[in-house]
N, C-alpha and C. Protein backbone atom coordinates (compact mmCIF):
# COMPACT_ATOMS: atom_id res chain seq x y z
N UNK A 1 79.16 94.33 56.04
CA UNK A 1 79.28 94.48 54.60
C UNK A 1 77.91 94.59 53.94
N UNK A 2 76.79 94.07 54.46
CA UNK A 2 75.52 94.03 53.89
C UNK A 2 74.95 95.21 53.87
N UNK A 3 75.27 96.22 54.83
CA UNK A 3 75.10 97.74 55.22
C UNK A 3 75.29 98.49 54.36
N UNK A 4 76.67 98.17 54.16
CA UNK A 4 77.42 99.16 52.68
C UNK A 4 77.07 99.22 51.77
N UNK A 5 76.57 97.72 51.56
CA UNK A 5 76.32 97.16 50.26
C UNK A 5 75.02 97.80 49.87
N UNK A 6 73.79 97.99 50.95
CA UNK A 6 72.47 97.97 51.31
C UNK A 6 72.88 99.77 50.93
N UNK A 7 73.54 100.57 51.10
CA UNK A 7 73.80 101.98 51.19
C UNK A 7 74.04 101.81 49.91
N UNK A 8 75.24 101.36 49.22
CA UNK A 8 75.07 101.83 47.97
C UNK A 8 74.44 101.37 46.67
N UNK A 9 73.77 100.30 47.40
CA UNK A 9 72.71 99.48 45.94
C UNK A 9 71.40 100.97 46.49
N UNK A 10 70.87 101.62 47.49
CA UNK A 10 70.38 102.73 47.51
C UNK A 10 70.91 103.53 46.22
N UNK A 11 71.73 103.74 46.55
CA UNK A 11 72.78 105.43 45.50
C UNK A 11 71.90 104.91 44.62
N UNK A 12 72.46 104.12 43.82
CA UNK A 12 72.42 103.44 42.56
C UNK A 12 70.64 103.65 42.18
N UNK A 13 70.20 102.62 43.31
CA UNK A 13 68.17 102.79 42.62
C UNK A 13 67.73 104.20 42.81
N UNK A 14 68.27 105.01 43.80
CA UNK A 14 67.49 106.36 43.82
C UNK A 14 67.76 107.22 42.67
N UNK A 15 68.85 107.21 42.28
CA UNK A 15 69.11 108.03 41.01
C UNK A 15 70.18 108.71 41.45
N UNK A 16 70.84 108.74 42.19
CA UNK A 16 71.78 109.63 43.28
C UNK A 16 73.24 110.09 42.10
N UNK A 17 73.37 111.53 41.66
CA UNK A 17 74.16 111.54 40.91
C UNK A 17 75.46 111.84 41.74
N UNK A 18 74.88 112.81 42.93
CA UNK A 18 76.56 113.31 43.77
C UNK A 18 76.30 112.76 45.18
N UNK A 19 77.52 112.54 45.95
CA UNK A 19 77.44 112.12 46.88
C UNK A 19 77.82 113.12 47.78
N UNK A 20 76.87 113.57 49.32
CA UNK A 20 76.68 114.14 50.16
C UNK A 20 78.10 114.12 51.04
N UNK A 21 78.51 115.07 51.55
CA UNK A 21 79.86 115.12 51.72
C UNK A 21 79.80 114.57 53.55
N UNK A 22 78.68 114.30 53.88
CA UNK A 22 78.61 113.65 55.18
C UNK A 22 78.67 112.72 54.67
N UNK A 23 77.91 111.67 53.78
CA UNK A 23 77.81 110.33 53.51
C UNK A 23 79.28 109.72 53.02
N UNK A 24 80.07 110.96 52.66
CA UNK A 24 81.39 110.30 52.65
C UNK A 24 82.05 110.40 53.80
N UNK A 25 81.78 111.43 55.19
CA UNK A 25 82.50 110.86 56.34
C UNK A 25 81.57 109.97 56.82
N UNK A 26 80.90 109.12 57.24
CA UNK A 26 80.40 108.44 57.18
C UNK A 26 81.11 107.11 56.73
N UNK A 27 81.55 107.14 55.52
CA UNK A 27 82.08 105.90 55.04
C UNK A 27 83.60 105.80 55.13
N UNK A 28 83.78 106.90 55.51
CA UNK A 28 85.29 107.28 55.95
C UNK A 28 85.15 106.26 57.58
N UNK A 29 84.34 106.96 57.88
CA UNK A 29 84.07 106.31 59.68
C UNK A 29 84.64 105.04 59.52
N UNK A 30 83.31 104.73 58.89
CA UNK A 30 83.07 102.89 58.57
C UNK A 30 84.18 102.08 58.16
N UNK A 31 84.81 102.75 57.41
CA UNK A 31 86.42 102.28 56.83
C UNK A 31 87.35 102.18 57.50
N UNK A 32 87.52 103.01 58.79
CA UNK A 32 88.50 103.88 59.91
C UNK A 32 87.78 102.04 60.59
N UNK A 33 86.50 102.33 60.95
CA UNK A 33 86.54 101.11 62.37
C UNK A 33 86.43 100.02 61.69
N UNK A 34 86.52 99.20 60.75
CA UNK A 34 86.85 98.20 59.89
C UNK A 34 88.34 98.12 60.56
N UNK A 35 88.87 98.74 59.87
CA UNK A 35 90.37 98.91 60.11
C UNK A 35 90.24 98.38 62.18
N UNK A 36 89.80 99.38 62.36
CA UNK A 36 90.05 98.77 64.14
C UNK A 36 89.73 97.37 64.61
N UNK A 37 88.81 97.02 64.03
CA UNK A 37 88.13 96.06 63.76
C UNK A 37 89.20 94.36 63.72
N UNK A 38 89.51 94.67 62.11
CA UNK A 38 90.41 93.61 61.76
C UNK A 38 91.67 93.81 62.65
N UNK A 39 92.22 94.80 62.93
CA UNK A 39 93.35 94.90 63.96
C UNK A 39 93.13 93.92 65.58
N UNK A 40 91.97 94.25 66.20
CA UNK A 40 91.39 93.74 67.33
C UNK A 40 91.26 92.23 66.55
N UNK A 41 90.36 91.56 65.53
CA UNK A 41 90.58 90.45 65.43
C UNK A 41 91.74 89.68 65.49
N UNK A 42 92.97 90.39 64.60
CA UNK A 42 93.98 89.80 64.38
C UNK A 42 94.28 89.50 65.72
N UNK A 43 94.43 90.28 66.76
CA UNK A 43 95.05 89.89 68.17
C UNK A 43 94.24 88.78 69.03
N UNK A 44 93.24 88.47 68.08
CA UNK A 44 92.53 87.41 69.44
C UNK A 44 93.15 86.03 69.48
N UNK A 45 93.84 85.82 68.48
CA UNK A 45 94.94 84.69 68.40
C UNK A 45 96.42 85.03 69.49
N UNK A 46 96.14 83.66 70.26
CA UNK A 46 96.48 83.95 71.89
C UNK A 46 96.12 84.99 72.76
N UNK A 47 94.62 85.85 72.22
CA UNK A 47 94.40 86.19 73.23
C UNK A 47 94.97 87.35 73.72
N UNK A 48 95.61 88.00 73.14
CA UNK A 48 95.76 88.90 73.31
C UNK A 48 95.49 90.68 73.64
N UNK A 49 95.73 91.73 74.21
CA UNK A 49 95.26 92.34 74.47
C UNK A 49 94.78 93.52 73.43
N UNK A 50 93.26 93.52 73.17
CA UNK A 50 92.10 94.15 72.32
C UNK A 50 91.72 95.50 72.41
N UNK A 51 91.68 95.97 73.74
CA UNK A 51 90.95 96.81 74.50
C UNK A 51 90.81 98.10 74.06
N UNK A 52 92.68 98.61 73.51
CA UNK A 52 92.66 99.99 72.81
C UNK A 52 92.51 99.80 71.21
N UNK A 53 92.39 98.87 70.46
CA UNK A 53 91.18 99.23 69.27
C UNK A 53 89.93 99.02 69.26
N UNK A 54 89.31 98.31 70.22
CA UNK A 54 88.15 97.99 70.77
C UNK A 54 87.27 99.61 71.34
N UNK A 55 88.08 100.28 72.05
CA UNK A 55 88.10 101.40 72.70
C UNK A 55 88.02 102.48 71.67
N UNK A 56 88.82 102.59 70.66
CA UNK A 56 89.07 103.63 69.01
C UNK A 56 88.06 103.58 68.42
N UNK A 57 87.38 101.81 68.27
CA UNK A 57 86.13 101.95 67.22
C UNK A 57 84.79 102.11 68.07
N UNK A 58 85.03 102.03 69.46
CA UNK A 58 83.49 102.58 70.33
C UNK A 58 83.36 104.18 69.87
N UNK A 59 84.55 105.08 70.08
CA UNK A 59 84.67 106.01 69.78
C UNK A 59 84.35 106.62 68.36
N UNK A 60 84.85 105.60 67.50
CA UNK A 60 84.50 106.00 66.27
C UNK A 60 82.75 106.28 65.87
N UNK A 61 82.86 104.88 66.64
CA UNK A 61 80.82 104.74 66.59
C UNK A 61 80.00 105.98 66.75
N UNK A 62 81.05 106.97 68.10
CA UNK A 62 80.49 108.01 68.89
C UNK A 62 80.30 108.78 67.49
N UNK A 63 81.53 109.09 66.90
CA UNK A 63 81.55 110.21 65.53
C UNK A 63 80.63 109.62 64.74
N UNK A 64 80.71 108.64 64.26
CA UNK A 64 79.58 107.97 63.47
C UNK A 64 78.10 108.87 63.63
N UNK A 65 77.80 108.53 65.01
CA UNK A 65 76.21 108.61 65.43
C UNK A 65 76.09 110.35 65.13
N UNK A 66 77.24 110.96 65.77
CA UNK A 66 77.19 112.63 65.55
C UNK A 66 77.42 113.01 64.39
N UNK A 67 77.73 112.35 63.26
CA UNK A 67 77.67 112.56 61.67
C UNK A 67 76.58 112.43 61.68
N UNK A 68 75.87 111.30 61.81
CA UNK A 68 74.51 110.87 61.32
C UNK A 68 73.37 111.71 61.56
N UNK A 69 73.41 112.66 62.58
CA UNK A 69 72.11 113.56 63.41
C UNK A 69 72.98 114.43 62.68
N UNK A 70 74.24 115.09 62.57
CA UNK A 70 74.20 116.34 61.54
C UNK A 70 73.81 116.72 60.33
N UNK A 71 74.19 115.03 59.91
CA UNK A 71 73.95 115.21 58.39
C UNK A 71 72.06 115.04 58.22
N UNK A 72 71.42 114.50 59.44
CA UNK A 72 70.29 114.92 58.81
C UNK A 72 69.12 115.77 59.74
N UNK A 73 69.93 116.48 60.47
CA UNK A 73 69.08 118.15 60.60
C UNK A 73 69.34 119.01 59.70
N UNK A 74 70.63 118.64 58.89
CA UNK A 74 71.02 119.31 58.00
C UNK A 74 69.79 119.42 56.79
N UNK A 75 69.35 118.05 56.62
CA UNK A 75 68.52 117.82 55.33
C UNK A 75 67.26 118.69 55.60
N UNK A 76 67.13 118.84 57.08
CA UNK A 76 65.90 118.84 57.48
C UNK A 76 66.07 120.63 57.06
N UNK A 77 66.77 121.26 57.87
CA UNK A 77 67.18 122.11 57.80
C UNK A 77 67.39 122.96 56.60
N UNK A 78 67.67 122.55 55.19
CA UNK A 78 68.03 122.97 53.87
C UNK A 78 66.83 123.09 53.43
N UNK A 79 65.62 122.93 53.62
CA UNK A 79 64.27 122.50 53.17
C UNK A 79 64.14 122.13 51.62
N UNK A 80 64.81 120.92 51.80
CA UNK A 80 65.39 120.64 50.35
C UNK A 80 63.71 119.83 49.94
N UNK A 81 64.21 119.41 48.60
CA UNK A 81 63.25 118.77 47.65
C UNK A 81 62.60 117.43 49.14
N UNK A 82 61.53 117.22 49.24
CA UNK A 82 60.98 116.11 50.39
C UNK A 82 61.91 114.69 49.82
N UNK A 83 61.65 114.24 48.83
CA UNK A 83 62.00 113.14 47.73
C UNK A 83 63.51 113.23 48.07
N UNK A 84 64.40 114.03 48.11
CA UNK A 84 65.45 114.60 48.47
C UNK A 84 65.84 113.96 49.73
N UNK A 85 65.32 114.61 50.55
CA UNK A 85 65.65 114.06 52.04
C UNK A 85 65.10 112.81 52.10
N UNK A 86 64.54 112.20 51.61
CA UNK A 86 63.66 110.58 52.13
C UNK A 86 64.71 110.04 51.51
N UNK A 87 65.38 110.23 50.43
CA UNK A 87 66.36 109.09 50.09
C UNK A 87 67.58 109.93 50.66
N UNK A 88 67.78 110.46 51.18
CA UNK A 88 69.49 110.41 51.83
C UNK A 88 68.91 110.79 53.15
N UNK A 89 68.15 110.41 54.02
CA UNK A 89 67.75 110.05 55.09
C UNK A 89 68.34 108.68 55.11
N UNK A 90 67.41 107.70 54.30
CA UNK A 90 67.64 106.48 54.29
C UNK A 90 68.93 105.72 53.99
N UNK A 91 69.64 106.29 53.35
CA UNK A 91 70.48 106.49 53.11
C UNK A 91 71.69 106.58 54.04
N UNK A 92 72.09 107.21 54.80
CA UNK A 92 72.77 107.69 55.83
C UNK A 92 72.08 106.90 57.14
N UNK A 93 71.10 106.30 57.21
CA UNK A 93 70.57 105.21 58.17
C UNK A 93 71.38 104.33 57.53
N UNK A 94 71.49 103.73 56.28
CA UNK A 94 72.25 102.21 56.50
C UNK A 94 73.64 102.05 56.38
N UNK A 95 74.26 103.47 56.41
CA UNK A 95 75.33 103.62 56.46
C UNK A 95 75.47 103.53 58.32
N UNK A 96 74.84 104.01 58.94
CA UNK A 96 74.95 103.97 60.50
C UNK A 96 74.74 102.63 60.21
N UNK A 97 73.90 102.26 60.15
CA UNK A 97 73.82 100.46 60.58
C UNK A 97 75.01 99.66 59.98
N UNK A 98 75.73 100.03 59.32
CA UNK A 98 77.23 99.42 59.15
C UNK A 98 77.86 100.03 60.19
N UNK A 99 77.88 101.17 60.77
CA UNK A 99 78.64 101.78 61.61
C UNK A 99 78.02 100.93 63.01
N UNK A 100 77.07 100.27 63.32
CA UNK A 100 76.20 99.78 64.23
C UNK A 100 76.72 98.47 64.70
N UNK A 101 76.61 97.81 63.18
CA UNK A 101 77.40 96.32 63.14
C UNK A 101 79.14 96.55 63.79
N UNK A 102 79.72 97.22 63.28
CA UNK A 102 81.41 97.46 63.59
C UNK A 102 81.19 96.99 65.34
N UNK A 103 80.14 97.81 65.97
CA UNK A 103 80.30 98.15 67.32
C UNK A 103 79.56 96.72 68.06
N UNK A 104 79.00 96.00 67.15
CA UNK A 104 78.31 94.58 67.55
C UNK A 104 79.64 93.93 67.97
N UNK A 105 80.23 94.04 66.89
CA UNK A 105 81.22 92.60 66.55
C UNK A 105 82.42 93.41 67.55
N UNK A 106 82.85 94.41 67.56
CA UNK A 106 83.46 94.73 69.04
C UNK A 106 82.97 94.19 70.25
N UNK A 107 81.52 94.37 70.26
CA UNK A 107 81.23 94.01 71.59
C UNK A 107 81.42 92.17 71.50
N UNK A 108 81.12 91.67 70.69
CA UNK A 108 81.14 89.73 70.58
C UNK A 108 82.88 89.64 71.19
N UNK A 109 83.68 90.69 70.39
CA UNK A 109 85.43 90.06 70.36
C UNK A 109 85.70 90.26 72.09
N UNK A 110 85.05 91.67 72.68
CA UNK A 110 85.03 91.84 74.26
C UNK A 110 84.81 90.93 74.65
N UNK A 111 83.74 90.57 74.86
CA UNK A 111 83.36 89.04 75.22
C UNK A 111 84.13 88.09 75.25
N UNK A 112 84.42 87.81 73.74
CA UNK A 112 85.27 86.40 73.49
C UNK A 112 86.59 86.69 74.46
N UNK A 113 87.08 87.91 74.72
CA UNK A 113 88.75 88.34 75.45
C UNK A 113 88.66 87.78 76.91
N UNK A 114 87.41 88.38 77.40
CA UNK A 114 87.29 88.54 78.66
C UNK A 114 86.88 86.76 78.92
N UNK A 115 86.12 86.25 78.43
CA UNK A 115 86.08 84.84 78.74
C UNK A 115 86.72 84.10 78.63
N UNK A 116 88.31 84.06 77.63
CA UNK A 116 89.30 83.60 77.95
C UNK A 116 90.37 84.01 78.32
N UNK A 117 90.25 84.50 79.47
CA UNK A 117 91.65 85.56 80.12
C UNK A 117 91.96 84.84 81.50
């Protein structure tokens, strides 16, 4: 949540009037493995088996990371305003690092499954 939060207190100080139509899949992602996320938590009560939303949001991570390098060869690529790309560079970094965290706390709940099985 500090990610998101950290992404859009960005929008806000850079001056950001429209939002980049990657930075909304992106948060689409992030929303999608949330969702996998709390699903896999809910089941760790008895222990139960995690593996295929655990498995959905590794995957998601995958799309995540391949948004993130499109959306910014893209920037690179548009030879947009410099000022331009430095803030939705940065931008789209702390949106991955929410997408980063999702795949932490998957890996902690793996853990927690496999050590009590």
């Amino acid at each position: 949540c500090d990610h998101i939060d950290e992404a859009a207190s960005k929008v806000v100080s850079y001056g950001v009037e429209e939002i980049r139509l990657q930075a909304k899949e992106q948060a689409q992602t992030i929303r999608r493995s949330a969702g996998k996320l709390a699903d896999a938590v809910a089941l760790l009560e008895g222990f139960q088996d995690s593996r295929a939303h655990l498995a959905e949001l590794r995957e998601l991570e995958h799309v995540g990371d391949r948004i993130l390098h499109d959306s910014v060869s893209t920037l690179f690529m548009a030879r947009a305003d410099p000022l331009e790309v430095i803030r939705w560079k940065d931008i789209h970094e702390s949106l991955e690092e929410a997408m980063n965290a999702c795949e932490y706390a998957a890996n902690v709940l793996e853990a927690i499954v496999v050590k009590n099985r």
